[in-house]
N, C-alpha and C. Protein backbone atom coordinates (compact mmCIF):
# COMPACT_ATOMS: atom_id res chain seq x y z
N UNK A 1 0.84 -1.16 0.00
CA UNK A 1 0.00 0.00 0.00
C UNK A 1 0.89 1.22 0.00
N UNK A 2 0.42 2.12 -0.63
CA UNK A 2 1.20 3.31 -0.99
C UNK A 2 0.83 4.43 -0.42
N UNK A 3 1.32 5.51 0.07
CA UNK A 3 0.33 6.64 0.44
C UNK A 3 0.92 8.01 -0.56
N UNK A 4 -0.01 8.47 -0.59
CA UNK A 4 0.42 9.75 -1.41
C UNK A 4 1.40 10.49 -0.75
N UNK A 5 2.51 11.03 -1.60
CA UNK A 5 3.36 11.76 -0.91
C UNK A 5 4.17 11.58 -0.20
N UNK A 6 4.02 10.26 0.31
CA UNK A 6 5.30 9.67 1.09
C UNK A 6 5.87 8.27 0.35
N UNK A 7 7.55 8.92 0.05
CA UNK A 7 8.45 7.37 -0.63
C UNK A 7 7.74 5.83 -0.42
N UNK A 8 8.38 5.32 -1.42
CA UNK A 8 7.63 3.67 -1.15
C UNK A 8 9.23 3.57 -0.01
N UNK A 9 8.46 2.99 1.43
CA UNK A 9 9.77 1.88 1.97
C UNK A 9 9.92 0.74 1.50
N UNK A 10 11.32 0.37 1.17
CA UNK A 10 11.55 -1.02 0.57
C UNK A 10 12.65 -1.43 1.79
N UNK A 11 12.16 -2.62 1.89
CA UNK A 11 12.76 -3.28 2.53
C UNK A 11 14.87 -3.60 2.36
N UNK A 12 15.39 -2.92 2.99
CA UNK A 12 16.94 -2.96 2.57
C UNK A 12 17.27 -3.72 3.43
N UNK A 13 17.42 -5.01 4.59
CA UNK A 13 17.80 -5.64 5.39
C UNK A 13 17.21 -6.78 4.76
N UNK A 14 18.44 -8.29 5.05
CA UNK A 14 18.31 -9.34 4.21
C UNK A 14 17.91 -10.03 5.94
N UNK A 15 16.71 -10.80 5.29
CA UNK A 15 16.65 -11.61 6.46
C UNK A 15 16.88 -12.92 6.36
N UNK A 16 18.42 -13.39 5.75
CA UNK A 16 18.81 -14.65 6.33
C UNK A 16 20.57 -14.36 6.66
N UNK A 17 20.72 -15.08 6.94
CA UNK A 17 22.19 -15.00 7.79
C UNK A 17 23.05 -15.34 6.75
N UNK A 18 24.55 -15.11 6.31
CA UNK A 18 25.33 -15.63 5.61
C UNK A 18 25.86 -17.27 5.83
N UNK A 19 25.92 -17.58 5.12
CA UNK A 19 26.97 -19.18 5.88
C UNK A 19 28.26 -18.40 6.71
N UNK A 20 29.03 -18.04 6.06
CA UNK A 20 29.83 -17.63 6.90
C UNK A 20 30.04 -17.32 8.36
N UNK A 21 29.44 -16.25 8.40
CA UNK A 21 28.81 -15.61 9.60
C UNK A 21 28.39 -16.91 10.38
N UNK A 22 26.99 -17.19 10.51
CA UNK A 22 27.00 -18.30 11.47
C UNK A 22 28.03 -19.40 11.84
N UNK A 23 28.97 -19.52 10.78
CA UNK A 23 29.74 -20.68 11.04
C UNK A 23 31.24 -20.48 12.09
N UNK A 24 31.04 -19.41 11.74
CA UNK A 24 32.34 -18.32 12.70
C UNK A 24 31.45 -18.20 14.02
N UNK A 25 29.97 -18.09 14.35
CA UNK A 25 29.33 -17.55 15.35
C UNK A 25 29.52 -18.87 16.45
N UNK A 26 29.48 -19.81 15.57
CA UNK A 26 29.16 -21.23 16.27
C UNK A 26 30.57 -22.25 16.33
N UNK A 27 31.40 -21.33 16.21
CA UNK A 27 32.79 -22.16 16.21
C UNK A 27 33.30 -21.59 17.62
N UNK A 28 32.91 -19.96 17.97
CA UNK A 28 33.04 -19.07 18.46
C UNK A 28 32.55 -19.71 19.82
N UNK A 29 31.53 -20.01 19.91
CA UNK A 29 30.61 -20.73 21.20
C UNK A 29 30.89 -22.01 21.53
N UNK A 30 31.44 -22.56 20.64
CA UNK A 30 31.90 -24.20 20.72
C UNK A 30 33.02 -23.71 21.58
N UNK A 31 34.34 -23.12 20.77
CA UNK A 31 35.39 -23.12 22.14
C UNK A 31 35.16 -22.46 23.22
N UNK A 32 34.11 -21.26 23.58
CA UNK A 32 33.68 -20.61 24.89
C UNK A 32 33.89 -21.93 25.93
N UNK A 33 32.47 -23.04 25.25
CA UNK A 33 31.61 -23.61 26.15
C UNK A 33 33.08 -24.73 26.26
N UNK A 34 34.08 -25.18 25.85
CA UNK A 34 35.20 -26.10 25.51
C UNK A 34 36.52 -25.21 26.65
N UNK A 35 36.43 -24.19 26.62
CA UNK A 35 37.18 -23.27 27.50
C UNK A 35 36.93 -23.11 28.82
N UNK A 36 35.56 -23.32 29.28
CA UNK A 36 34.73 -23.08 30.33
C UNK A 36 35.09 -24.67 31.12
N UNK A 37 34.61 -25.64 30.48
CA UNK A 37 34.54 -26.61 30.40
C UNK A 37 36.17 -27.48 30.90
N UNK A 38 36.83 -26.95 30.70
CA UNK A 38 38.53 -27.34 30.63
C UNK A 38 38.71 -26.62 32.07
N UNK A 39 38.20 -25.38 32.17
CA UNK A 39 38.58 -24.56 33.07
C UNK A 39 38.23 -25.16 34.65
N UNK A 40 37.10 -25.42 34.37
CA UNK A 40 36.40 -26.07 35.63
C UNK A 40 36.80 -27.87 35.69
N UNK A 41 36.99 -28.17 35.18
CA UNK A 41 37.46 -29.75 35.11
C UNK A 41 39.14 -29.91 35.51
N UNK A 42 39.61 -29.21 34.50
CA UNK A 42 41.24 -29.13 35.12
C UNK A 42 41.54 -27.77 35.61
N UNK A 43 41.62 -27.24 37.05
CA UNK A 43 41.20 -26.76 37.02
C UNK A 43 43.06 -26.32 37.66
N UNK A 44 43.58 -24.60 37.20
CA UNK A 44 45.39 -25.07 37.77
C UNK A 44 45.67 -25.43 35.98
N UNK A 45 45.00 -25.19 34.88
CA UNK A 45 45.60 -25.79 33.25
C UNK A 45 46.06 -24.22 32.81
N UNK A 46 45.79 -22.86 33.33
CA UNK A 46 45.59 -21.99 33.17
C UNK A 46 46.97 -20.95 33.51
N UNK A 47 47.51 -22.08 34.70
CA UNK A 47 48.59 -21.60 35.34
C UNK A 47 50.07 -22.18 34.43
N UNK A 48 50.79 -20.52 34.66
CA UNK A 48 52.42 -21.65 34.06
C UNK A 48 53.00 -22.34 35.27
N UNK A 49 53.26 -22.74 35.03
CA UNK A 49 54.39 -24.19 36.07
C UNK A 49 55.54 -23.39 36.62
N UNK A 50 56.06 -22.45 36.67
CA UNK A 50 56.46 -21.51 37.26
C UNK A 50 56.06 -20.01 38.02
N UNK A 51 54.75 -20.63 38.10
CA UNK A 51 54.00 -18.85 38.12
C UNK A 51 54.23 -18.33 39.68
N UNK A 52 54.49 -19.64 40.36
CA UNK A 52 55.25 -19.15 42.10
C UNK A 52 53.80 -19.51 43.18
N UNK A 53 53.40 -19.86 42.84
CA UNK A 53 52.00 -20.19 43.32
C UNK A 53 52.03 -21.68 43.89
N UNK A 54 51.99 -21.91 45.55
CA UNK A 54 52.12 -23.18 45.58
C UNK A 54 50.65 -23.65 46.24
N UNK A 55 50.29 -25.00 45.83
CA UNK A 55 49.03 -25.54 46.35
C UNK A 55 49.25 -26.48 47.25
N UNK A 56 47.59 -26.38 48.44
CA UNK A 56 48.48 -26.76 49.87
C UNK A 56 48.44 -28.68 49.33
N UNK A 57 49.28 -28.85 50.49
CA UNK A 57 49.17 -30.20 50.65
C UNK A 57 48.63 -30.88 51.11
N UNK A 58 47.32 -31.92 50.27
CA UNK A 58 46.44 -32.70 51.46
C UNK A 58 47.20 -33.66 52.32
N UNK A 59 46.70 -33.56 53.86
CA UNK A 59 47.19 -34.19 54.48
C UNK A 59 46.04 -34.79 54.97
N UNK A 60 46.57 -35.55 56.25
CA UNK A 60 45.27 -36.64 57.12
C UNK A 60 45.36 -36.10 58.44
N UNK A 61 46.11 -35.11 58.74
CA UNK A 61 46.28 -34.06 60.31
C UNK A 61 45.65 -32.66 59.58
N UNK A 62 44.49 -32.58 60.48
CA UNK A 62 44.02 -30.84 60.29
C UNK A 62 44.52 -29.93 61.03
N UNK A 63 46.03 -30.60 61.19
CA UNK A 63 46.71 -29.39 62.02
C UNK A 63 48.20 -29.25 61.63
N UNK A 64 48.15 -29.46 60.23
CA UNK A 64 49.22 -28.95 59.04
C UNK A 64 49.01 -27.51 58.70
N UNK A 65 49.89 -26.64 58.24
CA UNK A 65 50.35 -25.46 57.12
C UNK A 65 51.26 -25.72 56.43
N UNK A 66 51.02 -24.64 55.42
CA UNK A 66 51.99 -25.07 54.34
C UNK A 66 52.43 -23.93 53.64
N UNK A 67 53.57 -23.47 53.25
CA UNK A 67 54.02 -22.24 52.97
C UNK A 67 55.47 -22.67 52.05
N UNK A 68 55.21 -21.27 50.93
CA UNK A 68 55.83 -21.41 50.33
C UNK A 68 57.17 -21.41 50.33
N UNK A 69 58.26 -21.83 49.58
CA UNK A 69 59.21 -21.88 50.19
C UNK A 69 60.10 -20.98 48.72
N UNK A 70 61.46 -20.88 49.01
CA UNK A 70 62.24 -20.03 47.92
C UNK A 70 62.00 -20.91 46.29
N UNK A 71 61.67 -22.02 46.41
CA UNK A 71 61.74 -23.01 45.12
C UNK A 71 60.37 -23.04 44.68
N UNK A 72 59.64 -22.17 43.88
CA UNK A 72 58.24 -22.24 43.58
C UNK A 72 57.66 -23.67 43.45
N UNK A 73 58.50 -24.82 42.90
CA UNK A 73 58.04 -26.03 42.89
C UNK A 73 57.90 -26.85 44.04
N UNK A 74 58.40 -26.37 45.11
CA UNK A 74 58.44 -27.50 46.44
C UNK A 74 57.51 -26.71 47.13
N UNK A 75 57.17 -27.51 48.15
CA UNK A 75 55.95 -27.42 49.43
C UNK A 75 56.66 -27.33 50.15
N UNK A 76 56.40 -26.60 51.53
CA UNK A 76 56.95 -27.56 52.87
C UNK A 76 56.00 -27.05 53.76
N UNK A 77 55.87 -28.47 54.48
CA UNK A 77 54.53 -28.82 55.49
C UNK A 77 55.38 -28.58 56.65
N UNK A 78 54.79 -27.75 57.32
CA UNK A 78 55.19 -28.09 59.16
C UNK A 78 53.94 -28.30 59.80
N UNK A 79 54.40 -29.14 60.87
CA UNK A 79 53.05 -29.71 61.58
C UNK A 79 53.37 -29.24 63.17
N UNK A 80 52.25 -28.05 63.31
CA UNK A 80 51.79 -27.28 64.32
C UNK A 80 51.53 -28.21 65.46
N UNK A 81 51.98 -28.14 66.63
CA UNK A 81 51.86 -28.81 67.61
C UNK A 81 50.59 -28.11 68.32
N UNK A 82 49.42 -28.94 68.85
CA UNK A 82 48.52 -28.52 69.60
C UNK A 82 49.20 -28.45 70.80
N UNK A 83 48.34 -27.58 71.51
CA UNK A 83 49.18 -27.43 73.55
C UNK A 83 47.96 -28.58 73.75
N UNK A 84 48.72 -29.29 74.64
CA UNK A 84 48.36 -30.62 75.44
C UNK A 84 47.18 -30.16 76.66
N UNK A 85 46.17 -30.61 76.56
CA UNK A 85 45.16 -30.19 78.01
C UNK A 85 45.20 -31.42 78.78
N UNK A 86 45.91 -30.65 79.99
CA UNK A 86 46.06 -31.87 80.89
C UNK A 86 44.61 -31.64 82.03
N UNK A 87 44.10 -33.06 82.41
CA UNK A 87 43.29 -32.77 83.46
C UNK A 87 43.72 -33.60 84.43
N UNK A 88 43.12 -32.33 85.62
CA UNK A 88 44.12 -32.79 86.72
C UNK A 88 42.54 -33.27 87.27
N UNK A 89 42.65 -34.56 87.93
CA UNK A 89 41.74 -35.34 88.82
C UNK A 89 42.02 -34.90 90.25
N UNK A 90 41.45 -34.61 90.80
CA UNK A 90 41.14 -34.26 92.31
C UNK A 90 40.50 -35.41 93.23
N UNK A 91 41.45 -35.83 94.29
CA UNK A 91 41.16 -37.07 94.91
C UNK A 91 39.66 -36.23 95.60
N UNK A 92 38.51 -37.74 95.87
CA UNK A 92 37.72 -37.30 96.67
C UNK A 92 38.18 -36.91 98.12
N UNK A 93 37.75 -35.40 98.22
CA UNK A 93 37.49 -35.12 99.74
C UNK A 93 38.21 -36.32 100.35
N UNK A 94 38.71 -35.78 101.35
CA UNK A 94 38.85 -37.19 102.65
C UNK A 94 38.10 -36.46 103.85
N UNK A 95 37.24 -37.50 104.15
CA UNK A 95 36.36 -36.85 105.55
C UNK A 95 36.92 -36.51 106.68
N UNK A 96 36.85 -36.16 107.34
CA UNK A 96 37.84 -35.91 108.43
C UNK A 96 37.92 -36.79 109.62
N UNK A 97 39.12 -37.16 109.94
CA UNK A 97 39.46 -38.27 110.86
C UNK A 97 38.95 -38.74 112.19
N UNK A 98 38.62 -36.76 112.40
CA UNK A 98 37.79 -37.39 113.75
C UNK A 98 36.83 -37.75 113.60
N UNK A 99 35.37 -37.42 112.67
CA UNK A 99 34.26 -37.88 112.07
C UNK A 99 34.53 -39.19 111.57
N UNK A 100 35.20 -39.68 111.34
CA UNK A 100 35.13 -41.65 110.82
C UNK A 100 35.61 -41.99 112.20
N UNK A 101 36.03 -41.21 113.08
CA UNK A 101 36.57 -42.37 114.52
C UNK A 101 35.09 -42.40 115.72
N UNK A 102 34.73 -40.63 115.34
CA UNK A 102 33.42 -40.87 116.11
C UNK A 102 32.57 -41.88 115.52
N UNK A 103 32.06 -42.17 114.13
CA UNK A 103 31.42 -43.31 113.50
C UNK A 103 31.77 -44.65 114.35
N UNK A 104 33.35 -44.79 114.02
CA UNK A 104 33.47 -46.29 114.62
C UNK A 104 33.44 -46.52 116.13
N UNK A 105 34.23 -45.73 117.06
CA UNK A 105 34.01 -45.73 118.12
C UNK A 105 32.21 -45.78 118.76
N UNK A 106 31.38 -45.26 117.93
CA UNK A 106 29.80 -45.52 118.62
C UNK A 106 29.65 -46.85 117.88
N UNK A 107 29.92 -47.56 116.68
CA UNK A 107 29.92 -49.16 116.35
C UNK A 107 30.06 -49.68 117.48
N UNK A 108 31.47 -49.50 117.95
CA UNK A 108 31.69 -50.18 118.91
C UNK A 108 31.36 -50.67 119.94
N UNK A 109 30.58 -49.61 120.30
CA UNK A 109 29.69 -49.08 121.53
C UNK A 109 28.61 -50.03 121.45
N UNK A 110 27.58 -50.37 119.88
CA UNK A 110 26.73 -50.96 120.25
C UNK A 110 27.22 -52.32 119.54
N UNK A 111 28.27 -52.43 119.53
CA UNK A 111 28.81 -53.83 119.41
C UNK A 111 29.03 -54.70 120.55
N UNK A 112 29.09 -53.68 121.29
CA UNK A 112 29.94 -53.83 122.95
C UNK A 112 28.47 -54.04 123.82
N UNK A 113 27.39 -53.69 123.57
CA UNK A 113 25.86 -53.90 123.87
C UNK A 113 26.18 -52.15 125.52
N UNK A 114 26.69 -51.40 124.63
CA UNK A 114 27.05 -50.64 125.74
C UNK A 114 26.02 -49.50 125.16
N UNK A 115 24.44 -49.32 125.81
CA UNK A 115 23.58 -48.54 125.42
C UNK A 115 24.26 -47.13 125.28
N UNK A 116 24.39 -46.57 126.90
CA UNK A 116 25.00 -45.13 127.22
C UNK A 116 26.07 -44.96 126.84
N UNK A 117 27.31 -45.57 126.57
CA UNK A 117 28.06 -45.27 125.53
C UNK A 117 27.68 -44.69 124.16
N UNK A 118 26.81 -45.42 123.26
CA UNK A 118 26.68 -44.96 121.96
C UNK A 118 25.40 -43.81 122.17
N UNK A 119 24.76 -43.57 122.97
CA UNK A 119 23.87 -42.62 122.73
C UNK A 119 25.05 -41.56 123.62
N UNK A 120 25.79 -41.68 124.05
CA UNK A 120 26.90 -40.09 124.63
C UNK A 120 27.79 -39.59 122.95
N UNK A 121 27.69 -40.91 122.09
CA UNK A 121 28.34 -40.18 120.96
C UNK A 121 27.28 -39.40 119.82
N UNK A 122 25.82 -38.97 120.50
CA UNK A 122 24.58 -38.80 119.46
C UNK A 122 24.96 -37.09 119.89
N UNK A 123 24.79 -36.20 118.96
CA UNK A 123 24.20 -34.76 119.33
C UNK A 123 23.42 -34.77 119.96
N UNK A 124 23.63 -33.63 120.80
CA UNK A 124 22.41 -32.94 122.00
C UNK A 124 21.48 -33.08 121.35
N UNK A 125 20.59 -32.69 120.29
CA UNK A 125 19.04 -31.94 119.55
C UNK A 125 18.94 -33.77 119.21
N UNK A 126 19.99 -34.85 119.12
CA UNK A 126 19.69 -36.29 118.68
C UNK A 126 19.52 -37.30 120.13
N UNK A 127 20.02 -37.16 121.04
CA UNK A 127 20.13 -38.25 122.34
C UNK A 127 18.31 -38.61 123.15
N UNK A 128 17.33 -37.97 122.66
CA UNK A 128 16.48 -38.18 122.76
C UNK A 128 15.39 -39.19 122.18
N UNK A 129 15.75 -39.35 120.75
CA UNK A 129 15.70 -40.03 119.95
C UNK A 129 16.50 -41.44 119.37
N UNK A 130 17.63 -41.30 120.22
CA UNK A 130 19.04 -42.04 119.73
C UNK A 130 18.45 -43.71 120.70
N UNK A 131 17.91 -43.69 121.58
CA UNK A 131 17.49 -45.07 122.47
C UNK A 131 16.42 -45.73 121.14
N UNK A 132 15.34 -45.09 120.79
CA UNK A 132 14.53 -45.94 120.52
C UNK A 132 14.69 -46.68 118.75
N UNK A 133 16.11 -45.77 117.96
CA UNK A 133 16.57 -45.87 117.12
C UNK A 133 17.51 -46.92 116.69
N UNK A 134 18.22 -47.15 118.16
CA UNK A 134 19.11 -48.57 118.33
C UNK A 134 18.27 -49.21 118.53
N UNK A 135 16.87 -49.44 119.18
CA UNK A 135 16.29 -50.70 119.59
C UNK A 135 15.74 -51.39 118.72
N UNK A 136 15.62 -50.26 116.89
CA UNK A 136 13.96 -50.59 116.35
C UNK A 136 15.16 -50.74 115.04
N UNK A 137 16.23 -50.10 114.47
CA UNK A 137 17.47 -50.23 113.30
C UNK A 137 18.98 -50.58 113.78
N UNK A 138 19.68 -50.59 114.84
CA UNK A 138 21.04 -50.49 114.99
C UNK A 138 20.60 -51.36 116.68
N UNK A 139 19.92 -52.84 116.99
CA UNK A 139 20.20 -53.43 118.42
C UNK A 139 21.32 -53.32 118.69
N UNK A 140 21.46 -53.29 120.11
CA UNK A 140 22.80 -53.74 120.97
C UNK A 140 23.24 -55.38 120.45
N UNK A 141 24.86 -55.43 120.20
CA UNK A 141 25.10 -56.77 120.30
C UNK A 141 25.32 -56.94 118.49
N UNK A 142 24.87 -55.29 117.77
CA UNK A 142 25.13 -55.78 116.07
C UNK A 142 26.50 -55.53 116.13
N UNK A 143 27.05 -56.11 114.87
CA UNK A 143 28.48 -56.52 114.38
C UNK A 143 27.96 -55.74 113.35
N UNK A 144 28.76 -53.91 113.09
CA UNK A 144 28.84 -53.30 112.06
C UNK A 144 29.94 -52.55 111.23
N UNK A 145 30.62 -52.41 110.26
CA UNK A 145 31.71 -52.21 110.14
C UNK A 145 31.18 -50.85 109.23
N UNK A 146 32.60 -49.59 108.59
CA UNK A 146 32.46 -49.09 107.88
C UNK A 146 33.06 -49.22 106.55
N UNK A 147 31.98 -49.89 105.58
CA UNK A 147 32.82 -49.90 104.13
C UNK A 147 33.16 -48.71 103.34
N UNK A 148 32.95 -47.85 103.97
CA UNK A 148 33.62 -46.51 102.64
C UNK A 148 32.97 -45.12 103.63
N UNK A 149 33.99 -44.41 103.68
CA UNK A 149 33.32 -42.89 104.39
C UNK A 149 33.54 -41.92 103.51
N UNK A 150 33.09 -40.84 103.13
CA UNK A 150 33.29 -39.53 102.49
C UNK A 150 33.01 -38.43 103.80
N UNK A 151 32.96 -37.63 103.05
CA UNK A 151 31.99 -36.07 103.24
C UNK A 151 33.30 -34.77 103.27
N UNK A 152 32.81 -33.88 103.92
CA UNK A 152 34.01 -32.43 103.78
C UNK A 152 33.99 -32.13 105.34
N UNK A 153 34.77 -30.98 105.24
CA UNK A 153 34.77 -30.39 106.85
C UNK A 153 33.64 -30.48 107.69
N UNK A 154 32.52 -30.52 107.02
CA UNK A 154 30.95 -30.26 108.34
C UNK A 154 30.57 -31.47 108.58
N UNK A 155 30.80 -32.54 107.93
CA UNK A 155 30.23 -34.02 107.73
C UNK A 155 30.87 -34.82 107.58
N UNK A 156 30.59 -36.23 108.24
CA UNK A 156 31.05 -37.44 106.92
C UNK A 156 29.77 -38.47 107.40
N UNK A 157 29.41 -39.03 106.16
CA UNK A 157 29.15 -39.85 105.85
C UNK A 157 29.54 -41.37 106.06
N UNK A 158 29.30 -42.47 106.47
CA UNK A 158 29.76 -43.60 106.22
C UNK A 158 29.00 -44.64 105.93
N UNK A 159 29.36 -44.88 104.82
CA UNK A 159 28.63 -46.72 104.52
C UNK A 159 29.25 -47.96 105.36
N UNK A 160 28.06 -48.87 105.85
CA UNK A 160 28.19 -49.71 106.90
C UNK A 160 27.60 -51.10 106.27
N UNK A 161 28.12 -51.73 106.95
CA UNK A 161 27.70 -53.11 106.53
C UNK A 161 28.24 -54.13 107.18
N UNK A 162 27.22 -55.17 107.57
CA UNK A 162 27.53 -56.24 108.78
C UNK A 162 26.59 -57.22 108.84
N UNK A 163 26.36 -57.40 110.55
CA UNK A 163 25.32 -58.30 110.83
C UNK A 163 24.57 -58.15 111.83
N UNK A 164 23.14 -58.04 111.87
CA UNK A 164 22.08 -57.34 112.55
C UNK A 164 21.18 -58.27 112.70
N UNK A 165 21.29 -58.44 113.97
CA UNK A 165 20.37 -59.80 114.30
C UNK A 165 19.85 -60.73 113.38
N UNK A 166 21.36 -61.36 113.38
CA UNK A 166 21.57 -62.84 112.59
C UNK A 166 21.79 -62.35 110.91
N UNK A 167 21.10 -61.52 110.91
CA UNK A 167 20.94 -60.81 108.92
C UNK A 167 21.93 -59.93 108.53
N UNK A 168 22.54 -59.73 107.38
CA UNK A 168 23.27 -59.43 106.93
C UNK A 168 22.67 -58.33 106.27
N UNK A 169 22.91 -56.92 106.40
CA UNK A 169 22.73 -55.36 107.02
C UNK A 169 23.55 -54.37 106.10
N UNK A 170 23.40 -53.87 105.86
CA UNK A 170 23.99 -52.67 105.61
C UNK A 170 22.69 -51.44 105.48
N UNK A 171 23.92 -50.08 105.38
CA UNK A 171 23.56 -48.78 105.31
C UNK A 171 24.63 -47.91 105.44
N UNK A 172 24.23 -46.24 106.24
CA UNK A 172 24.55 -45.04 106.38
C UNK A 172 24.58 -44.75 107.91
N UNK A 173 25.69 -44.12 108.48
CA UNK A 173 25.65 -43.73 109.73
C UNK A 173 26.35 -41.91 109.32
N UNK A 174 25.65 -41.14 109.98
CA UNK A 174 26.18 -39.48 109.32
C UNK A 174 26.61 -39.01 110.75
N UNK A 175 27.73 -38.28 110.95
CA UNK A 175 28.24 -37.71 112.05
C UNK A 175 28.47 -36.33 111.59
N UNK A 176 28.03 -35.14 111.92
CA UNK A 176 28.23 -33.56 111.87
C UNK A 176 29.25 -33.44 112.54
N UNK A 177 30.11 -32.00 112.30
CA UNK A 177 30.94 -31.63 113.26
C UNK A 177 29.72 -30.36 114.33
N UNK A 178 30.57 -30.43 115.32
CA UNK A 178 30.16 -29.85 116.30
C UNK A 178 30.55 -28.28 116.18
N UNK A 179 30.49 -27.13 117.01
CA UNK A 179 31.05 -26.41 117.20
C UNK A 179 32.27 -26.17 118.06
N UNK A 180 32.43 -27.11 118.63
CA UNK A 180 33.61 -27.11 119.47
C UNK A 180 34.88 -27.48 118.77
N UNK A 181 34.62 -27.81 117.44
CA UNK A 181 35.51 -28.61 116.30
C UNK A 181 35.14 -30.13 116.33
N UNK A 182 34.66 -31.14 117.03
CA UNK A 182 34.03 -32.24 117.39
C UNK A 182 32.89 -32.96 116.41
N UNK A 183 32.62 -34.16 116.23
CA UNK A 183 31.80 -34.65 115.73
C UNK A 183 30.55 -35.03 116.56
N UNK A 184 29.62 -35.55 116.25
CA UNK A 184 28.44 -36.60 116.82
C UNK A 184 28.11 -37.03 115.79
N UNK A 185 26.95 -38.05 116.33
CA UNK A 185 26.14 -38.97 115.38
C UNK A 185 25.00 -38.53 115.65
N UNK A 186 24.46 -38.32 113.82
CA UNK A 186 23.38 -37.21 113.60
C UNK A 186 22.01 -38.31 113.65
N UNK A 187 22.42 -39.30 112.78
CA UNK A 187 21.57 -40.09 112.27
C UNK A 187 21.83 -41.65 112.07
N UNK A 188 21.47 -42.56 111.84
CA UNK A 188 21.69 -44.11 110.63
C UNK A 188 20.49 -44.44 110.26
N UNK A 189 20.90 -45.08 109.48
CA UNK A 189 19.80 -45.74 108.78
C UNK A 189 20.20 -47.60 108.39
N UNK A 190 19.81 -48.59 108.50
CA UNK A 190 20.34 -49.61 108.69
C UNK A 190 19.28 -50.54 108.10
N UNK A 191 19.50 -51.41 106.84
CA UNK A 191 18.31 -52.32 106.50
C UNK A 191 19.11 -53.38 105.80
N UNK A 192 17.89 -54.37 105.61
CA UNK A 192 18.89 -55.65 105.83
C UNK A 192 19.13 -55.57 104.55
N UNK A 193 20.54 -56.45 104.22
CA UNK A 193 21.10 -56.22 102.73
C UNK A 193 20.28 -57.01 101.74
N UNK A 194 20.43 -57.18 100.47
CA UNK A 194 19.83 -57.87 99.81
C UNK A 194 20.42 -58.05 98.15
């Protein structure tokens, strides 16, 4: 269609491609994608063999470095010594001597079937209570020993174990210190073993 007064446009742009041209376009993209391809696969193909650049050394210790040295071709690994963590174990507490002698010395007491003996080794706020405690867990006449004592300055603890009318017994006997620096016997507890 034509309009008055205005030139005919003719089309001056060829719309197909030369051989040429495409064949240069697509030779062009072949080595891109062949370049790319090399690059990421070997990867270090890029570098000269002298370029001073050294790569680390795998090792099987993650507590290697590696640094370059005057010879661009050699490595050298030194292996970093970790500092050693020592742990120091701390013996348990030892209870204090007079608290395991007051323990055994009141054993004795009702080993010895000596009532007022072992209730003189009970605390004041305990000697009230301490008679009907031997009669009913700890009789006169038991055979009780201490297998293992702990505790710290205010306490100890001792595990006991024996023989309690005819039965074979164990438990806990606890002695406080006093204020005078002294122990007593706070408590036991005594049931037959099993």
């Amino acid at each position: 269609m034509s309009y008055p007064g205005l030139p005919d446009q003719q089309n001056t742009q060829s719309s197909t491609v030369k051989p040429g041209v495409a064949i240069g376009i697509l030779v062009a993209v072949i080595a891109l994608v062949a370049f790319c391809v090399t690059g990421f696969a070997a990867p270090g193909f890029l570098l000269r063999k002298n370029a001073g650049i050294s790569l680390p050394v795998p090792s099987s210790s993650p507590a290697t470095t590696s640094s370059p040295t005057s010879s661009p071709s050699r490595t050298t690994v030194s292996r970093t010594t970790r500092p050693r963590v020592t742990v120091t174990v701390r013996p348990a507490p030892q209870p204090p001597e007079k608290g395991v002698q007051v323990v055994t010395d009141f054993l004795a007491k009702i080993a010895g079937s000596d009532r007022a003996g072992a209730i003189a080794f009970a605390c004041e706020a305990q000697k009230r209570f301490m008679d009907d405690k031997i009669d009913s867990l700890l009789p006169l006449g038991s055979r009780v020993e201490i297998t293992r004592a702990g505790g710290t300055a205010k306490f100890v603890l001792a595990n006991v174990a024996g023989d309690v009318k005819g039965r074979s017994s164990r438990g806990t006997v606890i002695a406080d210190r006093t204020e005078d620096g002294g122990f007593c016997i706070t408590t036991f507890s005594i049931r037959e073993a099993r």
